[in-house]
N, C-alpha and C. Protein backbone atom coordinates (compact mmCIF):
# COMPACT_ATOMS: atom_id res chain seq x y z
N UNK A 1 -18.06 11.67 5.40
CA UNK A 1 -16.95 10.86 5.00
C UNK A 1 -16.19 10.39 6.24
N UNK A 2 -15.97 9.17 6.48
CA UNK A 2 -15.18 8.55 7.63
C UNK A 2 -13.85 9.49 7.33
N UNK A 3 -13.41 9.29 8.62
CA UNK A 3 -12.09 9.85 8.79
C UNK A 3 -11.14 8.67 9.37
N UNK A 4 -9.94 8.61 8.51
CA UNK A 4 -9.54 7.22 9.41
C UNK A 4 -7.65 7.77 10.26
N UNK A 5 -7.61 7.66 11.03
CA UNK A 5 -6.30 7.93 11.88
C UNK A 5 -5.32 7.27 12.07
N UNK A 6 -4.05 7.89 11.98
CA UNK A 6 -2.44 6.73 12.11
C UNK A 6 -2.28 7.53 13.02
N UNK A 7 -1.36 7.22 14.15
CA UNK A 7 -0.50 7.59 15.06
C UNK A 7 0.91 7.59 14.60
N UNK A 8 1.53 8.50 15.07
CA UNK A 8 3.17 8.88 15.22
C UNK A 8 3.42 9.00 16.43
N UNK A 9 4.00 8.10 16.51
CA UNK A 9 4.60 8.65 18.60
C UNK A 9 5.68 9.48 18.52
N UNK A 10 6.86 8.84 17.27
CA UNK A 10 8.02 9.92 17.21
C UNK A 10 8.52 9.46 15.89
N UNK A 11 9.59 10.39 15.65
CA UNK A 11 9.99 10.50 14.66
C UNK A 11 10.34 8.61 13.89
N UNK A 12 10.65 8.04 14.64
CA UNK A 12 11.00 6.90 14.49
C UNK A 12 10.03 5.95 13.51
N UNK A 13 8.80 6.61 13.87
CA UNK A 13 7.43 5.59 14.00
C UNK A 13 7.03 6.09 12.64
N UNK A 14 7.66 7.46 11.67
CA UNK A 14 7.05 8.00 9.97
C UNK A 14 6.92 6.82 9.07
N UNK A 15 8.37 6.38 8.68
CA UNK A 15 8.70 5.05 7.69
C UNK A 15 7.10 3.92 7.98
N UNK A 16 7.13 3.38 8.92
CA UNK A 16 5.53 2.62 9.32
C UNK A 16 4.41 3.01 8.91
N UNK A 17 4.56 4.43 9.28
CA UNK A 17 3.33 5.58 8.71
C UNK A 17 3.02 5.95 7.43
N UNK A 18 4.45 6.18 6.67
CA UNK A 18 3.99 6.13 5.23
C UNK A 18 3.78 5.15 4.57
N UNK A 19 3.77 3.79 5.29
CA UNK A 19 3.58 2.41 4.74
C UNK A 19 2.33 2.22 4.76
N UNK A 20 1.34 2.44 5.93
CA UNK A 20 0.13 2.94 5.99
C UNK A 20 -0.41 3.74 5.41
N UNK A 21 0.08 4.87 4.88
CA UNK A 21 -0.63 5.64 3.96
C UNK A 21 -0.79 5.43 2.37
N UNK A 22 0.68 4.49 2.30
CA UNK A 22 0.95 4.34 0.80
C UNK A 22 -0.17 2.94 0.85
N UNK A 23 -0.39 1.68 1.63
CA UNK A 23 -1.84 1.38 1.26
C UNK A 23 -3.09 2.15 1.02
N UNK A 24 -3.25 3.21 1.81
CA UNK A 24 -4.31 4.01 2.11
C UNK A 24 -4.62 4.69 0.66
N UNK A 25 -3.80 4.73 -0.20
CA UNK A 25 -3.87 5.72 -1.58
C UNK A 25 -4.60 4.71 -2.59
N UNK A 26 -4.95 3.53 -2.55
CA UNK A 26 -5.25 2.72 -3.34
C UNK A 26 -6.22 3.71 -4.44
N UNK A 27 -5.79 3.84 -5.29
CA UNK A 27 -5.97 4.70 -6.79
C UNK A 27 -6.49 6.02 -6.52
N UNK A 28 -6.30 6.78 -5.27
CA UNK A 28 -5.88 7.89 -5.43
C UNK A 28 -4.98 8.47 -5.41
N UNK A 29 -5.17 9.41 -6.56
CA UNK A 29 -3.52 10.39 -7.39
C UNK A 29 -3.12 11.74 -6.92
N UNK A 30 -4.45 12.11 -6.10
CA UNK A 30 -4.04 13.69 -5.51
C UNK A 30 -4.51 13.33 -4.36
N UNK A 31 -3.23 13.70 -4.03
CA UNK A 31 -2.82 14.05 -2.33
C UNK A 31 -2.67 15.15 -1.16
N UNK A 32 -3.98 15.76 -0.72
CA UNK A 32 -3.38 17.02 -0.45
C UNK A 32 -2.59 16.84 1.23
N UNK A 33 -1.61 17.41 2.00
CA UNK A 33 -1.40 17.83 2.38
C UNK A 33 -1.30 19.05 3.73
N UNK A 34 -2.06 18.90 4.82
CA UNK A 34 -2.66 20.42 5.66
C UNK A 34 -1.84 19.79 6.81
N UNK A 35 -1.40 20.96 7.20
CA UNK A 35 -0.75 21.40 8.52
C UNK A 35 -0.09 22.51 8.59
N UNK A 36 -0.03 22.91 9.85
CA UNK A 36 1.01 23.73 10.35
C UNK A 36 2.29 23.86 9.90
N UNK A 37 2.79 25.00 9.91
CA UNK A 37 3.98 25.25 9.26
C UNK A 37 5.06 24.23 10.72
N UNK A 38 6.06 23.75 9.74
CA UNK A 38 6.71 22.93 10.74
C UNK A 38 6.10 21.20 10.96
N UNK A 39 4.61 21.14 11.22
CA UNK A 39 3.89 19.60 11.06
C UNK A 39 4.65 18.99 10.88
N UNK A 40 5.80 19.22 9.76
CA UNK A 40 6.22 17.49 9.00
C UNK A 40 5.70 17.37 7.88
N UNK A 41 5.18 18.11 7.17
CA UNK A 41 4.46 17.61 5.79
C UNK A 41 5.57 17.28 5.06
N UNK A 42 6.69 17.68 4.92
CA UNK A 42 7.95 16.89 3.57
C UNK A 42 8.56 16.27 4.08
N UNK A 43 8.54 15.96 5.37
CA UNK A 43 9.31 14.98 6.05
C UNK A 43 8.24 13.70 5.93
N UNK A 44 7.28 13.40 5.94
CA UNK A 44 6.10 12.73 5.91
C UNK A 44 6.65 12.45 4.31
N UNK A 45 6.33 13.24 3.58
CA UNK A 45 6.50 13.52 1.99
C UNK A 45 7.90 12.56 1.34
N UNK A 46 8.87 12.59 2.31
CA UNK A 46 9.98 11.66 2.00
C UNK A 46 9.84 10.28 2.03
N UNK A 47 8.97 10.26 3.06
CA UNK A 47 9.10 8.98 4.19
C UNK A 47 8.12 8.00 3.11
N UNK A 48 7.09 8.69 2.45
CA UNK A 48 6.20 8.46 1.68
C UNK A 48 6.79 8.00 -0.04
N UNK A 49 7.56 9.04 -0.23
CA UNK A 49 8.27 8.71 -1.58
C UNK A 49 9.32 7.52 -1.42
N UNK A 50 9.59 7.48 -0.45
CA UNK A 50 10.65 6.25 -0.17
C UNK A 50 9.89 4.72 -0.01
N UNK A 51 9.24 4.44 0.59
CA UNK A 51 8.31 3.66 0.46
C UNK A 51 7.92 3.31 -0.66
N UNK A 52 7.22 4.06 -1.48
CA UNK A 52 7.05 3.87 -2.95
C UNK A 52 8.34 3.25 -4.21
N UNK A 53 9.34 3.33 -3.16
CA UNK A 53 10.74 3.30 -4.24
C UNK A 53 11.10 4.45 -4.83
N UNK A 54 11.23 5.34 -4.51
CA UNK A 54 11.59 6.70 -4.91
C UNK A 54 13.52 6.63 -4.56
N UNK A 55 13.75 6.82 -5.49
CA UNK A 55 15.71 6.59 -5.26
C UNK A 55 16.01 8.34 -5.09
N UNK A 56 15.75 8.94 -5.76
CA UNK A 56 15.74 10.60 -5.63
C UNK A 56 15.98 10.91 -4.92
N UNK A 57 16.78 12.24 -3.88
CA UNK A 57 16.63 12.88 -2.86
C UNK A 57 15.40 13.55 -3.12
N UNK A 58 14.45 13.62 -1.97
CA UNK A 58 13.62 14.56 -2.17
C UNK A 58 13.21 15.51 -1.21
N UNK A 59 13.32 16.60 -1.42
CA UNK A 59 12.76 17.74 -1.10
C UNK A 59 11.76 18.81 -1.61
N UNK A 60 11.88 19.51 -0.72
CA UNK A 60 10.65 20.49 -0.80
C UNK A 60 10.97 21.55 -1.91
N UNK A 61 9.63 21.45 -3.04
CA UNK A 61 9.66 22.42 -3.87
C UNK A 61 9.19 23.74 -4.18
N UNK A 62 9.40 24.09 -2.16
CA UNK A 62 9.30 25.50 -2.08
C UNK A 62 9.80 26.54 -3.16
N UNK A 63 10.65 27.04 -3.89
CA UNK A 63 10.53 27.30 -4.61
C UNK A 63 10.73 27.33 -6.70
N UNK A 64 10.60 25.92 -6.36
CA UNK A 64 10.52 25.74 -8.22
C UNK A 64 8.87 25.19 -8.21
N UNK A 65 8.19 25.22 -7.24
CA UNK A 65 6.78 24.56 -6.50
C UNK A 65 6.39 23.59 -6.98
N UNK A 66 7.37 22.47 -8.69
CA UNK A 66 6.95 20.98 -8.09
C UNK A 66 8.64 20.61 -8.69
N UNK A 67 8.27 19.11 -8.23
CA UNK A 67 9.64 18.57 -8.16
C UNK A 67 9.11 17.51 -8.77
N UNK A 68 9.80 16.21 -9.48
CA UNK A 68 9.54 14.97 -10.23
C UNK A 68 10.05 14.43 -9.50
N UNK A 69 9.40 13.43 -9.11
CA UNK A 69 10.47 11.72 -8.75
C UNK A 69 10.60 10.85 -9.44
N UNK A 70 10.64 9.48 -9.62
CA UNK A 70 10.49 8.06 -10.30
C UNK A 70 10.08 7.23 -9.19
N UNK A 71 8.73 6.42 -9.12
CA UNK A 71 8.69 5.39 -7.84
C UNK A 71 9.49 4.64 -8.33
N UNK A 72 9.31 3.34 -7.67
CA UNK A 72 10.08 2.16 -8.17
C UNK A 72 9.43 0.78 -9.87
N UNK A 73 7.87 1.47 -10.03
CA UNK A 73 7.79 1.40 -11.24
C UNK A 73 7.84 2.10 -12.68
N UNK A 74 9.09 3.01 -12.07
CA UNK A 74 9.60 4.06 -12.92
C UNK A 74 8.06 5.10 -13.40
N UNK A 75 7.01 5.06 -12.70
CA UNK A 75 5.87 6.23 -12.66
C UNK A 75 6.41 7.52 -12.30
N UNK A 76 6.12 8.40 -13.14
CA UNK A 76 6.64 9.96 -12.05
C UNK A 76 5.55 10.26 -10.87
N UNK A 77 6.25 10.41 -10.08
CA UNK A 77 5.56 10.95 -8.32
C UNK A 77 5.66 12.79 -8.43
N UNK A 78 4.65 13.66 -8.51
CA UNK A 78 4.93 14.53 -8.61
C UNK A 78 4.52 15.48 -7.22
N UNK A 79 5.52 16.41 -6.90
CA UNK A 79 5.59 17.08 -5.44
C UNK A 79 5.28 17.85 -5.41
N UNK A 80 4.12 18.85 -5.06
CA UNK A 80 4.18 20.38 -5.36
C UNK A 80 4.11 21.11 -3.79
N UNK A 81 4.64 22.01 -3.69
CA UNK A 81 4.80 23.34 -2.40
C UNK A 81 4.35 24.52 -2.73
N UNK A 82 3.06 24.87 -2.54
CA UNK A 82 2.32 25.97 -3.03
C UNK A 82 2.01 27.04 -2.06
N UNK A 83 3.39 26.96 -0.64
CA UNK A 83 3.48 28.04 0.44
C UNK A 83 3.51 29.14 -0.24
N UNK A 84 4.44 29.71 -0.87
CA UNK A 84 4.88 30.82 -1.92
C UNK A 84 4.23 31.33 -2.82
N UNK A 85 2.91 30.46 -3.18
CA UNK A 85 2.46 31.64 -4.25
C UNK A 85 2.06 32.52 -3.83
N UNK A 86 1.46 33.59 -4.52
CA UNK A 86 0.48 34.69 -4.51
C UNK A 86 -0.46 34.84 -4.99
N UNK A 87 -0.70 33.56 -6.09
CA UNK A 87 -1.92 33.95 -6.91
C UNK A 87 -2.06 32.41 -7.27
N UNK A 88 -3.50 31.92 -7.82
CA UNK A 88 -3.59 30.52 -8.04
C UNK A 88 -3.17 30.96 -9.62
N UNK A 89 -2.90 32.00 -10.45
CA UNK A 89 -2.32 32.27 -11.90
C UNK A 89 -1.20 31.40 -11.79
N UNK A 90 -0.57 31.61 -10.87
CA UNK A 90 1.04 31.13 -10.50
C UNK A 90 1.04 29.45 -10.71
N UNK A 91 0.23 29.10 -10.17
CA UNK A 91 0.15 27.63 -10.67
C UNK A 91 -0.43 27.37 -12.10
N UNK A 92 -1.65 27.65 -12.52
CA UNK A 92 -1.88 27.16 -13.76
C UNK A 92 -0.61 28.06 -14.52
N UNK A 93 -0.02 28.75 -14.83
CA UNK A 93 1.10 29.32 -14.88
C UNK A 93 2.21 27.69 -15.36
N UNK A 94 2.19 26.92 -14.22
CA UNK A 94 3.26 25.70 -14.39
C UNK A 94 2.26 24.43 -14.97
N UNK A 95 0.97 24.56 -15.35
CA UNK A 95 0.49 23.61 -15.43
C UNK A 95 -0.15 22.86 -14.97
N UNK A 96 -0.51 23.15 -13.51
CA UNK A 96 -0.90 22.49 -12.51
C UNK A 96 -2.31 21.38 -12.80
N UNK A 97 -3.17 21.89 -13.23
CA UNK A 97 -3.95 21.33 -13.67
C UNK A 97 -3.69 20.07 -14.63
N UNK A 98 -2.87 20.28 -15.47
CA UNK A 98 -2.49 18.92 -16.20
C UNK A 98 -1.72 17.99 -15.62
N UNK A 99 -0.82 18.68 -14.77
CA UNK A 99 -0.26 17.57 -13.20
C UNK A 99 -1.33 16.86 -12.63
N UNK A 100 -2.42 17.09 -12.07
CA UNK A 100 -3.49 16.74 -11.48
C UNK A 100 -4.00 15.86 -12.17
N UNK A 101 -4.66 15.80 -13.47
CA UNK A 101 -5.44 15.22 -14.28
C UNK A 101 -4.57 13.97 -15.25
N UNK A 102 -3.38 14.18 -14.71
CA UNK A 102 -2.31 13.08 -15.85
C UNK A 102 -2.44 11.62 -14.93
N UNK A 103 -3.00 11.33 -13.49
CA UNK A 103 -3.05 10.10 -13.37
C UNK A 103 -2.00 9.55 -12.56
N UNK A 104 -1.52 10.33 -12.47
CA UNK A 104 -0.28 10.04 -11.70
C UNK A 104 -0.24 11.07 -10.60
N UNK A 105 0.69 10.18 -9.50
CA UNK A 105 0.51 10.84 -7.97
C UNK A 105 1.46 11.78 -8.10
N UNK A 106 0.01 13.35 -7.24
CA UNK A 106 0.48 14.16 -6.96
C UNK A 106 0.31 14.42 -5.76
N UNK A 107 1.19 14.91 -4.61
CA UNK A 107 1.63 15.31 -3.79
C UNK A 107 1.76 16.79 -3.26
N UNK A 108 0.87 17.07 -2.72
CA UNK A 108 0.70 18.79 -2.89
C UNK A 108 0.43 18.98 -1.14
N UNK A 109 1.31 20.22 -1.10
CA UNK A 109 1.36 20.78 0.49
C UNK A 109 1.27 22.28 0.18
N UNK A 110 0.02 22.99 1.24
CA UNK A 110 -0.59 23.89 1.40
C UNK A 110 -1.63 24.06 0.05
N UNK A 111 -2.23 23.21 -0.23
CA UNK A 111 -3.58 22.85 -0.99
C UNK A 111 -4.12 23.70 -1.50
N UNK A 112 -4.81 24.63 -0.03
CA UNK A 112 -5.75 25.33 -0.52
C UNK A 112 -5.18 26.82 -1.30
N UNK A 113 -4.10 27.24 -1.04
CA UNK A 113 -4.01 28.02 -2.18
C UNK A 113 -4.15 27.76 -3.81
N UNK A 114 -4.40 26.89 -3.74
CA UNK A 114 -4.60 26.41 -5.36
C UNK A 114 -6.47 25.57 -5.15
N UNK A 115 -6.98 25.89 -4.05
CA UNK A 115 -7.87 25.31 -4.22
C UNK A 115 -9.12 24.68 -5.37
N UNK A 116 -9.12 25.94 -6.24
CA UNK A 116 -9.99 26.00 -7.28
C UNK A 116 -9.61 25.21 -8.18
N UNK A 117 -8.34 24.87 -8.71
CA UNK A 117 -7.59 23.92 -9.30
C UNK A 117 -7.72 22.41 -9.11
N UNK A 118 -8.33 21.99 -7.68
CA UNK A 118 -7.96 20.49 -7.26
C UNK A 118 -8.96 19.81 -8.35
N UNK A 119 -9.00 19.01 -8.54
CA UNK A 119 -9.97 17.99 -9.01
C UNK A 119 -11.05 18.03 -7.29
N UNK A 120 -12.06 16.93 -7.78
CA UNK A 120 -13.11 17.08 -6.29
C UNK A 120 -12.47 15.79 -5.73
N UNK A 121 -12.51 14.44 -6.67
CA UNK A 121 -11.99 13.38 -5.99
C UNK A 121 -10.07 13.44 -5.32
N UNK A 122 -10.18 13.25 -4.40
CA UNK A 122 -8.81 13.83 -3.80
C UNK A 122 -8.29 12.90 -2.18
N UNK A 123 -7.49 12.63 -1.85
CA UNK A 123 -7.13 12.57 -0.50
C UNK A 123 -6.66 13.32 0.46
N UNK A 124 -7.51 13.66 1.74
CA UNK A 124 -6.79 14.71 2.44
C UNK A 124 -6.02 14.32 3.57
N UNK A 125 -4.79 14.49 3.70
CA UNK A 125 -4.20 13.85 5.14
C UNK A 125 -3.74 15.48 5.60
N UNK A 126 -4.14 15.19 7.08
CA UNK A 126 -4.33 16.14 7.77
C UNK A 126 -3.09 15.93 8.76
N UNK A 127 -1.83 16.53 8.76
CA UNK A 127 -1.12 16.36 9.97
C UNK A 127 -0.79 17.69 11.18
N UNK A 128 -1.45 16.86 12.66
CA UNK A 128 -1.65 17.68 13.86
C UNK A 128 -0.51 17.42 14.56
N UNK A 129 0.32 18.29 15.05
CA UNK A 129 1.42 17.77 16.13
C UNK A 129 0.64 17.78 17.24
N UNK A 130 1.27 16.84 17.72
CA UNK A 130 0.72 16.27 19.43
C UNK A 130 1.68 16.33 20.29
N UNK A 131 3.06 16.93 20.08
CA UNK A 131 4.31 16.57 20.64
C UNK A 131 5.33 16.79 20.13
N UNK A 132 6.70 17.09 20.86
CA UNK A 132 7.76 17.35 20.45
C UNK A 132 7.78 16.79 18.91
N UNK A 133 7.83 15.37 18.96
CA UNK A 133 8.02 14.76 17.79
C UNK A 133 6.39 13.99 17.28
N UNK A 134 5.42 13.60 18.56
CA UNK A 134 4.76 13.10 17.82
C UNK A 134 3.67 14.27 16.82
N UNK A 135 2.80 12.99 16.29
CA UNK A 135 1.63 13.44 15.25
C UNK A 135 0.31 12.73 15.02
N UNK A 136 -0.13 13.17 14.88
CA UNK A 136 -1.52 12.44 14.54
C UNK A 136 -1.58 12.95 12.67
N UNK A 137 -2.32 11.76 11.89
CA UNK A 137 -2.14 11.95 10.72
C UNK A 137 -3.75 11.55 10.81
N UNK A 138 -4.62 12.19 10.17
CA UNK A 138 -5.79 12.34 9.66
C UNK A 138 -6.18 11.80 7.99
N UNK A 139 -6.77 11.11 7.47
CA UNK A 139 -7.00 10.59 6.67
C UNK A 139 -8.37 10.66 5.95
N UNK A 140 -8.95 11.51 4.69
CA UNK A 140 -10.15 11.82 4.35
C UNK A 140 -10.55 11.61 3.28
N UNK A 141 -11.06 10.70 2.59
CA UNK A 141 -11.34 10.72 1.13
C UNK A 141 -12.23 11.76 0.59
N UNK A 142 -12.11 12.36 -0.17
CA UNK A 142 -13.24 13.66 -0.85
C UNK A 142 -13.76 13.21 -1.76
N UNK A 143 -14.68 13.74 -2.30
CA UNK A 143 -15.15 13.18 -3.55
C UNK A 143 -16.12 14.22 -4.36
């Protein structure tokens, strides 16, 4: 699977980046999420929902592990933070699976604890810090 790459030089340069990514999603609904603790994944995650038209504050649903938005065609954008579990029970627990399969974008950071759960078709963006502020954002279609 090609891998395709955005640059972040700094913080400045996200808003551009999630403009690039939000083309990059063209009808994919699950989004996973990988990096380092710290990366930027909900800061990315904002930058991304905003773009879309997301009016919401949004943050990280470290612990209620998803959050709802509205884009700007009143679609729900759904967020999930799956640092905290302990068990993939914990998610099908909230449903997770019917989040996934409803068609609508989901947004999920630290993935693979729920791995068994994903659907196969999926997007993986991979974010590497390169720098104080910059990043490299990695881009993977699965299937």
């Amino acid at each position: 699977m090609p891998v395709t790459e955005i640059k972040i030089p700094a913080l400045a340069d996200v808003p551009a980046a999630a403009d690039q990514l939000k083309t990059a999603l063209a009808g994919h609904t699950v989004v996973l999420f990988e990096g380092e603790m710290g990366a930027g994944k909900t800061t990315f995650i904002k930058a991304l929902c905003h773009s879309l038209g997301v009016k919401d504050d949004v943050s990280s649903p470290t612990f209620s592990l998803v959050n709802e938005y509205r884009d700007a065609r009143d679609h729900p954008v759904y967020h999930f933070d799956f640092y905290r579990i302990d068990r993939v029970e914990e998610a099908v627990g909230i449903g997770a699976q019917e989040y996934f399969d409803s068609g609508y974008l989901c947004l999920i950071e630290w993935p693979s604890r729920v791995e068994a759960l994903l659907p196969p078709s999926r997007l993986l963006v991979t974010l590497t810090v390169t720098g104080p502020e910059s990043r490299i954002l990695q881009l993977k279609v699965m299937d």
